[in-house]
Protein backbone atom coordinates (compact mmCIF):
# COMPACT_ATOMS: atom_id res chain seq x y z
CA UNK A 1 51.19 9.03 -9.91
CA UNK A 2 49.58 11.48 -7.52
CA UNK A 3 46.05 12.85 -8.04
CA UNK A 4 44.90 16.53 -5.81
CA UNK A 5 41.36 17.06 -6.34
CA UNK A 6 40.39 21.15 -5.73
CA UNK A 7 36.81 21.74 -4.80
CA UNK A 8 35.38 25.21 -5.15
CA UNK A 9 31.91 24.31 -3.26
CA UNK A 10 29.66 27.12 -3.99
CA UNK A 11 30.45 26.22 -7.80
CA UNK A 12 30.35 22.63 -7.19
CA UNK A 13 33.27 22.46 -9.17
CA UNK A 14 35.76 19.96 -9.18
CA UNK A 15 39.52 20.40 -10.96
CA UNK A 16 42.58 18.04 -10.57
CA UNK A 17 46.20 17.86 -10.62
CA UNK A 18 47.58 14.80 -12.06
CA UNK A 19 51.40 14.18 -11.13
CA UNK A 20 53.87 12.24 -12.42
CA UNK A 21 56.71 12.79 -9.31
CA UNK A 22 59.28 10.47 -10.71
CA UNK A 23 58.89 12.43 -14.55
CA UNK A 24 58.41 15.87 -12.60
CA UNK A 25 56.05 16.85 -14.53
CA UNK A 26 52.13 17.20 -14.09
CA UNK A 27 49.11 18.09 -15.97
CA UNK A 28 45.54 19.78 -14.73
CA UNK A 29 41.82 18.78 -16.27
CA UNK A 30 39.23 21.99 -15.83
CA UNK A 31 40.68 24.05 -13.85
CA UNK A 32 39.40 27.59 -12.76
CA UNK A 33 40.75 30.84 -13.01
CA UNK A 34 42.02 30.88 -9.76
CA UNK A 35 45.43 29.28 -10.90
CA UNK A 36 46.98 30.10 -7.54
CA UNK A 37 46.18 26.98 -5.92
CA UNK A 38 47.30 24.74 -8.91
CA UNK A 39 50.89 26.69 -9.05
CA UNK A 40 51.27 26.03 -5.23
CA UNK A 41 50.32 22.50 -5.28
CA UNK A 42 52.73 21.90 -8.01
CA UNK A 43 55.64 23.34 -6.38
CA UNK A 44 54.67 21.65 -3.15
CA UNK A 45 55.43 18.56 -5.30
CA UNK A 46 58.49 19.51 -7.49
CA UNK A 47 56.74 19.01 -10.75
CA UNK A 48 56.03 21.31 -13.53
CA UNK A 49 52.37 21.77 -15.39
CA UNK A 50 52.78 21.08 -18.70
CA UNK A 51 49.57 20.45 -20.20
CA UNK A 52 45.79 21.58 -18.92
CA UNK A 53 42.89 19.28 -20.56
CA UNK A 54 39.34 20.47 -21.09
CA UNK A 55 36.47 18.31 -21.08
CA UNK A 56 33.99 20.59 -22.38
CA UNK A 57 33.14 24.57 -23.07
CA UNK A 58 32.10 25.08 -19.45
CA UNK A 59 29.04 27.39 -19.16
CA UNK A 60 29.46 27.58 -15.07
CA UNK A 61 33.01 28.85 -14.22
CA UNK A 62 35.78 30.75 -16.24
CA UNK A 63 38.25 28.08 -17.34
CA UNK A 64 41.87 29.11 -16.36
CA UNK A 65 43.84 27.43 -19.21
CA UNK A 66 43.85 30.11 -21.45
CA UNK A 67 45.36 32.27 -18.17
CA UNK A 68 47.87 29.81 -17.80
CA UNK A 69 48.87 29.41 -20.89
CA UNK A 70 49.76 33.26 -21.06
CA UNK A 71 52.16 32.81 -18.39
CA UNK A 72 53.70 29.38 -18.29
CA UNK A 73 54.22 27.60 -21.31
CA UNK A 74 51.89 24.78 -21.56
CA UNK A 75 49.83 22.65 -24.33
CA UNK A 76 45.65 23.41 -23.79
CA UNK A 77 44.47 20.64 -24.81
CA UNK A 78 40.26 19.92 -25.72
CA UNK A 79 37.90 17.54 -27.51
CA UNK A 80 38.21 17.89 -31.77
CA UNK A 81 34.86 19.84 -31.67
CA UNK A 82 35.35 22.42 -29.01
CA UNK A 83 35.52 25.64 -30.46
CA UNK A 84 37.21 27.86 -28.46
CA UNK A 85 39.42 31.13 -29.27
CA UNK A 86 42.09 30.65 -27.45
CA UNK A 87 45.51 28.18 -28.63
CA UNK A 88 44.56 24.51 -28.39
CA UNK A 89 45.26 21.10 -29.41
CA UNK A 90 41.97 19.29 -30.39
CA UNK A 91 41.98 15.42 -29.93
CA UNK A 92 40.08 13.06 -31.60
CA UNK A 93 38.26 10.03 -30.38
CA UNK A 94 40.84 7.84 -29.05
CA UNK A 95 43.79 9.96 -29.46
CA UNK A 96 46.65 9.93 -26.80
CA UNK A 97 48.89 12.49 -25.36
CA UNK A 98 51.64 11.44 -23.39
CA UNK A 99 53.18 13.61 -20.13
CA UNK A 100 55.73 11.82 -18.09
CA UNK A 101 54.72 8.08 -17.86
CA UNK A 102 50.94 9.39 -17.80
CA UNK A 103 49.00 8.36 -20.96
CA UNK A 104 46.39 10.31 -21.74
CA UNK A 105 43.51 9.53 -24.08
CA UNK A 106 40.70 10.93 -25.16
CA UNK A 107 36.59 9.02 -25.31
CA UNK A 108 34.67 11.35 -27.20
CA UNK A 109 31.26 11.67 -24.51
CA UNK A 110 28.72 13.90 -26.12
CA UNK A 111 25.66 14.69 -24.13
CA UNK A 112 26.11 17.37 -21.18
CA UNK A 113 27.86 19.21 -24.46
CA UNK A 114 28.12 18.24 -28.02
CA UNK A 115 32.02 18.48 -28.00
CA UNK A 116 32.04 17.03 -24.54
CA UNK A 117 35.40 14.23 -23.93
CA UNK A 118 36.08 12.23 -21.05
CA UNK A 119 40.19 11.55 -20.58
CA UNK A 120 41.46 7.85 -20.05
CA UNK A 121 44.58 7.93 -18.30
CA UNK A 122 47.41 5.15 -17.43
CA UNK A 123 49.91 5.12 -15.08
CA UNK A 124 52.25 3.13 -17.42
CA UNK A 125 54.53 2.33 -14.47
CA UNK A 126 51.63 0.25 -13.34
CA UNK A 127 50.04 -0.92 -16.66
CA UNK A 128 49.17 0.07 -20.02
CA UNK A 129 45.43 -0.18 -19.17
CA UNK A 130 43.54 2.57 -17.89
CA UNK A 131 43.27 3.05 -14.03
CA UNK A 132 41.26 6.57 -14.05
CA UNK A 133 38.85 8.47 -16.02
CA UNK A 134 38.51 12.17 -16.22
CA UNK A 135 34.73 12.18 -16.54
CA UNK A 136 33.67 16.12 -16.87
CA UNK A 137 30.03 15.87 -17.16
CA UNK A 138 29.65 12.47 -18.71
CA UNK A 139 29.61 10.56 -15.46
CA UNK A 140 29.06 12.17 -11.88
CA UNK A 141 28.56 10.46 -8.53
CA UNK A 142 25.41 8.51 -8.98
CA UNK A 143 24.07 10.38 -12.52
CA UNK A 144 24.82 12.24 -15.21
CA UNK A 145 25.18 15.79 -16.16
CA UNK A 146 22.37 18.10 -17.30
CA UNK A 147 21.90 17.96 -20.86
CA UNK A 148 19.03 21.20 -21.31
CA UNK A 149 21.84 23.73 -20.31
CA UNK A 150 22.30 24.58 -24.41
CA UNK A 151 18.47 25.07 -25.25
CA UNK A 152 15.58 23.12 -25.83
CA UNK A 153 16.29 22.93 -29.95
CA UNK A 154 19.35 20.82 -28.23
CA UNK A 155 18.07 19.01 -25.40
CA UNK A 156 16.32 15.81 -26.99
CA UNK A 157 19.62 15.27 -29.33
CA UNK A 158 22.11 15.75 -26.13
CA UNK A 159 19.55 13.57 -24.30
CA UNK A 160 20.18 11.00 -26.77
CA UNK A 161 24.16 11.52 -26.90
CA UNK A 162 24.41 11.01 -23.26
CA UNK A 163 22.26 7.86 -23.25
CA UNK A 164 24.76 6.34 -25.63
CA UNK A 165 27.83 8.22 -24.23
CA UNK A 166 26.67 6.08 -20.91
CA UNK A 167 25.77 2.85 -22.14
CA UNK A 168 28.09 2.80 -24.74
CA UNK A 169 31.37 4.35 -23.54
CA UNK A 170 31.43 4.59 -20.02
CA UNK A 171 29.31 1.76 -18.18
CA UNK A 172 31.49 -0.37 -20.68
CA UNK A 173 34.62 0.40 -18.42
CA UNK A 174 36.42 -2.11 -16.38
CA UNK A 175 35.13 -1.49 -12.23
CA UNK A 176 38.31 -1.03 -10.99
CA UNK A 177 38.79 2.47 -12.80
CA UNK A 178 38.64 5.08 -10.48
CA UNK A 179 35.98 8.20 -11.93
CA UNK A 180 37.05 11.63 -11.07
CA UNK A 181 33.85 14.05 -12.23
CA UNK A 182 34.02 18.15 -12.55
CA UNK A 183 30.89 18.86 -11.73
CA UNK A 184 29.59 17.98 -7.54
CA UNK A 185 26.53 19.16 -5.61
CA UNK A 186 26.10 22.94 -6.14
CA UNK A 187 27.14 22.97 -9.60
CA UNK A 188 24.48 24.37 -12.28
CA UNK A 189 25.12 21.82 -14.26
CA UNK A 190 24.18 18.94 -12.32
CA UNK A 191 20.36 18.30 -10.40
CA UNK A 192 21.44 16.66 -7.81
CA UNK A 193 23.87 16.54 -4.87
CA UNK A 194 26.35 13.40 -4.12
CA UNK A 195 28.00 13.46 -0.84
CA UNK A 196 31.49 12.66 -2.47
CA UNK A 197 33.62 13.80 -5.61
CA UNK A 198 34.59 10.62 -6.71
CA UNK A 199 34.05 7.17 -7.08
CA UNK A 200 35.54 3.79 -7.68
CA UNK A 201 34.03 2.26 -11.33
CA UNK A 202 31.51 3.35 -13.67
CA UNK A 203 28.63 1.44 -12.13
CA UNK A 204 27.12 2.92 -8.44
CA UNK A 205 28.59 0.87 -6.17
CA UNK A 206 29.03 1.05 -2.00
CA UNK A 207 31.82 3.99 -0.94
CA UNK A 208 35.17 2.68 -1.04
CA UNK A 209 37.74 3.91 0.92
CA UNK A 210 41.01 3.19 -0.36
CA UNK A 211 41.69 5.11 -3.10
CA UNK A 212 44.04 7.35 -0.48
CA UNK A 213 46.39 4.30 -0.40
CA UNK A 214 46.89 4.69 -3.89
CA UNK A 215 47.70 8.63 -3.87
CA UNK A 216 43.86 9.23 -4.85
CA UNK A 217 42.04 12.35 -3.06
CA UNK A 218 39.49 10.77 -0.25
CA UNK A 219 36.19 10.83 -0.70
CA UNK A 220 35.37 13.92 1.03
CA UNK A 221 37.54 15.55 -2.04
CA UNK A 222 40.51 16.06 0.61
C-alpha cells in the first residue's frame, strides 16, 4: 500500500492517493479539481483510480470527483447523508468498500458537517485491522475542524456532534493508526495552523518520523 499526500497550501488543503501496487488499482479521498496531478501520480505508479471518497460537502475548494467521474469511469463514493447532485454511492455507518486488498470503511463523524465521515482503511495484506484513517475535518493535527462554518442556528448542535464524534469515535482508536486530515494551516475551515499534515494516532503525541518507511508521505506532506 502506498499513500501520496497533495498539498495545495494557500487552500490548506490536503488530498491523497491511496495505492494498492500489487492490485493496480488506487483510490483518492477529497481531491480538488485540479485532477492533473492525481492522473500523473497514478500512472507514475501503474495503477488505475477507481474510486474517489468524500468526507464531507466541502465549502472551501471545488471537489474534483464529479470531474473525474465524467472522464474515467470511477465509483464517487460519500457519507449516507451528503446530498450532492452529482452520481454517488452513499455509505452508511460502518459500511465497507473494497478496492484491491484496501478495505475501506466508513465512521460516520458529524460535527465540522452534519453528513461529515471519516474512512477506516486496511491494508489486508498486513491485517484485517485498521492501520489509517481518512479524517476530513473530524480530526486535524492537534484539533478539530471548525464547526460555525454552516450558521449559528447550526453551530451549538455541530459543536455537540464533534464533541462526541471525538470522544466517541476517534480518540477511541488504537495509537498506532496513522491520521491523514484534509484540512492544514491556511484552510478556512480550520483556526489554527499545525506544522505537519499528518500524524501517528488519534491522541497528540511527539512527531514521529517513520511513517516514510512504511510508504506514508513525511511529515512535511512530501
Amino acid at each position: 500500500m502506498l499513500i501520496e499526500q497533495f498539498f495545495d497550501a494557500g487552500l490548506g488543503h490536503a488530498s491523497y492517493l491511496v495505492a494498492d501496487p500489487d492490485e493496480g488499482v488506487a483510490f483518492l479521498v477529497d481531491p480538488d479539481r485540479h485532477l492533473g496531478p492525481y492522473l500523473d501520480a497514478a500512472s507514475r505508479l501503474g495503477v488505475l483510480i477507481t474510486h474517489s471518497f468524500e468526507t464531507h460537502v466541502h465549502n472551501d475548494y471545488v471537489s474534483g470527483s464529479p470531474a473525474l467521474a465524467q472522464i474515467r469511469p470511477i465509483s464517487v463514493v460519500t457519507g449516507a447523508g451528503a446530498e450532492v447532485g452529482y452520481p454517488h454511492i452513499g455509505l452508511g455507518d460502518g459500511e465497507t468498500i473494497v478496492v484491491g486488498a484496501l478495505r475501506v470503511r466508513a465512521v460516520a463523524t458529524p460535527g465540522h458537517t452534519p453528513e461529515h465521515v471519516a474512512f477506516l482503511v486496511a491494508d489486508l495484506a498486513r491485517a484485517e485491522d485498521p492501520q489509517f484513517l481518512f479524517s476530513g475535518g473530524a480530526l486535524l493535527v492537534g484539533h478539530i475542524a471548525r464547526v460555525d462554518l454552516l450558521g449559528p442556528e447550526l453551530e451549538e448542535r455541530l459543536a455537540k456532534d464533534a464533541y462526541d464524534t471525538l470522544r466517541d469515535r476517534v480518540l477511541s482508536l488504537a495509537d498506532y493508526i496513522a491520521v491523514f486530515p484534509t484540512h492544514g494551516g491556511g484552510s478556512a475551515c480550520t483556526s489554527s495552523s499545525a506544522p505537519r499534515q499528518w500524524t501517528k494516532g488519534p491522541r497528540p503525541k511527539p512527531a514521529n518520523s517513520c511513517g516514510s518507511c512504511a510508504g506514508w508521505p513525511n511529515e512535511s506532506g512530501q
